[in-house]
Protein backbone atom coordinates (compact mmCIF):
# COMPACT_ATOMS: atom_id res chain seq x y z
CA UNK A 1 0.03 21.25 0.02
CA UNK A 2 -3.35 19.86 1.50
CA UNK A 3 -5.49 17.62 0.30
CA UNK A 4 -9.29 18.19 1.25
CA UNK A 5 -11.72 16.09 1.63
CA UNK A 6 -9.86 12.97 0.19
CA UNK A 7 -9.29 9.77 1.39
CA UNK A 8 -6.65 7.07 1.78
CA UNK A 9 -6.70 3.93 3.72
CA UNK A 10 -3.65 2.12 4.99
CA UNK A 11 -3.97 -1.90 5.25
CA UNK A 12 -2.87 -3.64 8.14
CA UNK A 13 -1.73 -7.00 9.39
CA UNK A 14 0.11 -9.02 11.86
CA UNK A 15 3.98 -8.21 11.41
CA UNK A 16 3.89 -5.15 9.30
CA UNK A 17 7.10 -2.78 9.22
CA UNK A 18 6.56 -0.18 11.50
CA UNK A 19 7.58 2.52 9.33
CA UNK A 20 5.88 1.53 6.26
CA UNK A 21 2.64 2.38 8.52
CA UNK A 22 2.72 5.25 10.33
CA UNK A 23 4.89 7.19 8.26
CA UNK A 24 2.13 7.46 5.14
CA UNK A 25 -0.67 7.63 7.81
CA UNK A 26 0.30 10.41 9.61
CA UNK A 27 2.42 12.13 6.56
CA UNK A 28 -1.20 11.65 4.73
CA UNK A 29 -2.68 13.57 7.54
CA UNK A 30 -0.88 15.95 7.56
CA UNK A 31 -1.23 16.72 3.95
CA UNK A 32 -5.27 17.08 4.79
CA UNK A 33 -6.38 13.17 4.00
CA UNK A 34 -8.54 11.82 5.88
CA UNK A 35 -6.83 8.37 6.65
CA UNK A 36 -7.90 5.03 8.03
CA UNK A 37 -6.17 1.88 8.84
CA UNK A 38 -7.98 -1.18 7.22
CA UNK A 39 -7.83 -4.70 8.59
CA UNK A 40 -9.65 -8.20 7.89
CA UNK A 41 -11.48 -7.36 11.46
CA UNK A 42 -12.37 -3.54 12.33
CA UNK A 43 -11.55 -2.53 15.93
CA UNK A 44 -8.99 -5.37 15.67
CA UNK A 45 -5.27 -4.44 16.87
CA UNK A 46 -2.67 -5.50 14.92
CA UNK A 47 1.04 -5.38 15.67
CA UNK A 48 4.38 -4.87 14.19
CA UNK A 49 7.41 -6.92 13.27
CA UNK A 50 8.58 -5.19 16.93
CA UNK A 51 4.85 -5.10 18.97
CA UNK A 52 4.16 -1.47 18.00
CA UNK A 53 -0.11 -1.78 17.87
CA UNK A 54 -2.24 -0.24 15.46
CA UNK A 55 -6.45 -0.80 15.17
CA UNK A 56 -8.33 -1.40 12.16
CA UNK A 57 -10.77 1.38 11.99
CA UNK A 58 -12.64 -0.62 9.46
CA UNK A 59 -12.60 -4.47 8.17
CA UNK A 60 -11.46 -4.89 4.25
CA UNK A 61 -14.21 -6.52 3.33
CA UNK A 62 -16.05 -2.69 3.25
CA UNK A 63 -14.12 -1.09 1.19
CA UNK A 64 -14.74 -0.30 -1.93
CA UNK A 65 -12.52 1.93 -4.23
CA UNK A 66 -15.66 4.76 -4.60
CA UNK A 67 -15.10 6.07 -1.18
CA UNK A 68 -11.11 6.30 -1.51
CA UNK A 69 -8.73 7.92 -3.30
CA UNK A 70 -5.60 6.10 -2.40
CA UNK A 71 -4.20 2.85 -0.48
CA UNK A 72 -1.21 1.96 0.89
CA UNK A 73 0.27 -1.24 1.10
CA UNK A 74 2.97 -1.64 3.43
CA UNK A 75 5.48 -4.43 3.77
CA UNK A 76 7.29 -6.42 6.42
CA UNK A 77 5.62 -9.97 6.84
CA UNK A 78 2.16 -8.47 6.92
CA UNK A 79 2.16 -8.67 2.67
CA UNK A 80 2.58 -12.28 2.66
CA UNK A 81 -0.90 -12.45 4.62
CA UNK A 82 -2.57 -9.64 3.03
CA UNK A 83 -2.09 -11.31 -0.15
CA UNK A 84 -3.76 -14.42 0.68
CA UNK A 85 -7.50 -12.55 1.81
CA UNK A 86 -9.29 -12.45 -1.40
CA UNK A 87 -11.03 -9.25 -0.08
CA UNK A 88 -7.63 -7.45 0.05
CA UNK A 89 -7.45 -8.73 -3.73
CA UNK A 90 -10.68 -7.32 -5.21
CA UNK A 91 -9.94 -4.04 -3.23
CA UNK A 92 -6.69 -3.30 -4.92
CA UNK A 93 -7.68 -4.62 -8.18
CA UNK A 94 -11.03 -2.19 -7.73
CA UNK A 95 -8.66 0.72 -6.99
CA UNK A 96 -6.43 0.32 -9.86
CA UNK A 97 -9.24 -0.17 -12.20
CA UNK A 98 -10.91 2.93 -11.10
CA UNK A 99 -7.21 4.88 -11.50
CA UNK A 100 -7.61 5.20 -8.14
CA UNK A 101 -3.28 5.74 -6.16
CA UNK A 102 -2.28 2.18 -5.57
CA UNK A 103 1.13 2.77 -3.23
CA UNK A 104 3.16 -0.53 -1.79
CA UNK A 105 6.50 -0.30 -0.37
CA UNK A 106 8.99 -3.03 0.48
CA UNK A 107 7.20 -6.57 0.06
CA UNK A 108 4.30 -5.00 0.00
CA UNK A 109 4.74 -5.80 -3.84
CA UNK A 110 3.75 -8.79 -2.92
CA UNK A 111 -0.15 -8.16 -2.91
CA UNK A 112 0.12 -6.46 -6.60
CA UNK A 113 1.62 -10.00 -7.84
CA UNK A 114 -1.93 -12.03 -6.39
CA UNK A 115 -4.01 -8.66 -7.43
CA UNK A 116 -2.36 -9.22 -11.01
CA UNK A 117 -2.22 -5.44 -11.74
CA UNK A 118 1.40 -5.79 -12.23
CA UNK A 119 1.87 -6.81 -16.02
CA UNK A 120 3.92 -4.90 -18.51
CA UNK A 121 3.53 -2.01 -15.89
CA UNK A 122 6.79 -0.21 -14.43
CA UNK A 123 7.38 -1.26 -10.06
CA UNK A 124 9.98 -1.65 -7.64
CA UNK A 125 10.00 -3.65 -4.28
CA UNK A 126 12.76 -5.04 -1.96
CA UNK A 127 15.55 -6.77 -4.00
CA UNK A 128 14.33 -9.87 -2.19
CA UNK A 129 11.32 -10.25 -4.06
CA UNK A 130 12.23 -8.79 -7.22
CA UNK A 131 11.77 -12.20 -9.30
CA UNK A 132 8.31 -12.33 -8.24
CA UNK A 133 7.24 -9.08 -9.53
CA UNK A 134 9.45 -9.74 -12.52
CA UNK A 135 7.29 -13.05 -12.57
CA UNK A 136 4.06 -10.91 -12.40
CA UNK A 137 4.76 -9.37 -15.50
CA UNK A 138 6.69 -5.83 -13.92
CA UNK A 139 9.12 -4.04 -15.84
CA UNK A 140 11.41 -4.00 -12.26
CA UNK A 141 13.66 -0.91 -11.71
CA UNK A 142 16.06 -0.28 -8.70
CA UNK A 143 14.82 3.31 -7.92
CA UNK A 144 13.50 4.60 -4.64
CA UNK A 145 9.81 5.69 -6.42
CA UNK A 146 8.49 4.46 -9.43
CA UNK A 147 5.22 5.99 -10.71
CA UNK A 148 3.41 4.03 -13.40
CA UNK A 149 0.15 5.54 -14.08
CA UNK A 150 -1.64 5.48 -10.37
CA UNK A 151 0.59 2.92 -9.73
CA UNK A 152 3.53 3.62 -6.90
CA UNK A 153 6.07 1.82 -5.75
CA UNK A 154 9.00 1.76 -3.28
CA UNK A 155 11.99 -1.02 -1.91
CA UNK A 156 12.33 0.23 1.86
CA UNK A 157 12.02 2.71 4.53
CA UNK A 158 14.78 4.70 3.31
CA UNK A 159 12.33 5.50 0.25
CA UNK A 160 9.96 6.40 2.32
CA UNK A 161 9.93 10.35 1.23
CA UNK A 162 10.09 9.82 -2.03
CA UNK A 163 7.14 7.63 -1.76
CA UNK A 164 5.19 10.17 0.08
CA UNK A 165 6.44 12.81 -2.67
CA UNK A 166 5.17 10.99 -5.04
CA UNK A 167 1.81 9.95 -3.60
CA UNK A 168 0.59 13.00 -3.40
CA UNK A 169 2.15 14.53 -6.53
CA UNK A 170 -0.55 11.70 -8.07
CA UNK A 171 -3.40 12.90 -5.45
């Protein structure tokens, strides 16, 4: 299945799970997207929980949800940053409003809490921060992919092809 002439960004920060990167951007890729990695500095390397580097092709403050068709939010510790940059905020919130593919993964869940797109909408995330999506208003279910809407959601790497599945089932 490809996927011309879309586009996804992936959001980046200090400590993110290795996986929960480069497995959507180059699994995006290949399905045709064009895909970028997005950080609060462009040109900026960032690194993993375990050093692996990526660099921001473009700072988050750019982006806005008319020149993509998906992002993906990935966890690790990076979430617990991302969620604090209020640019990171109006991005997501700009994507789901447009019904634009919103994907996080892990604690990634994290960033939908502070974006507030989360109430009375189906989600899952890691077990660990299941309270605070519950808290956010999700309708929390143990599965490996939920889809509500444009909204996807994953607990952990082991997910990960599901997630992918069902990204681009929604692209």
């Amino acid at each position: 299945m490809t996927h011309k002439k879309k586009r996804a960004v992936v959001l980046v920060e200090n400590n993110y799970q290795e996986m929960e990167v480069w497995y959507p951007y180059y699994r995006l890729q290949e399905a045709g997207l064009d895909v970028i990695a997005a950080g609060r500095e462009a040109g900026k390397t960032y690194t993993s929980k375990l050093g692996y580097p990526i660099v921001s092709a473009q700072a988050i403050s750019t982006l806005h949800a008319t020149d993509f068709d998906a992002v993906v939010v990935p966890g690790g510790y990076a979430p617990d940053y991302l969620r604090s940059y209020p640019e990171v905020l109006r991005f997501v919130r700009g994507m789901d409003a447009a019904g634009k593919v919103v994907a996080a993964i892990c604690h990634a869940g994290w960033v939908l809490c502070s974006a507030g797109i989360l109430k009375d909408r189906h989600a899952t995330s890691f077990i660990n921060i299941k309270d605070d999506m519950v808290n956010a208003g999700a309708l929390w279910e143990d599965s490996e992919a939920v889809v509500d809407k444009n909204l996807v959601t994953s607990r952990k790497p082991a997910d990960l092809p599901a997630f992918l599945q069902a990204i681009l089932k929604l692209l």
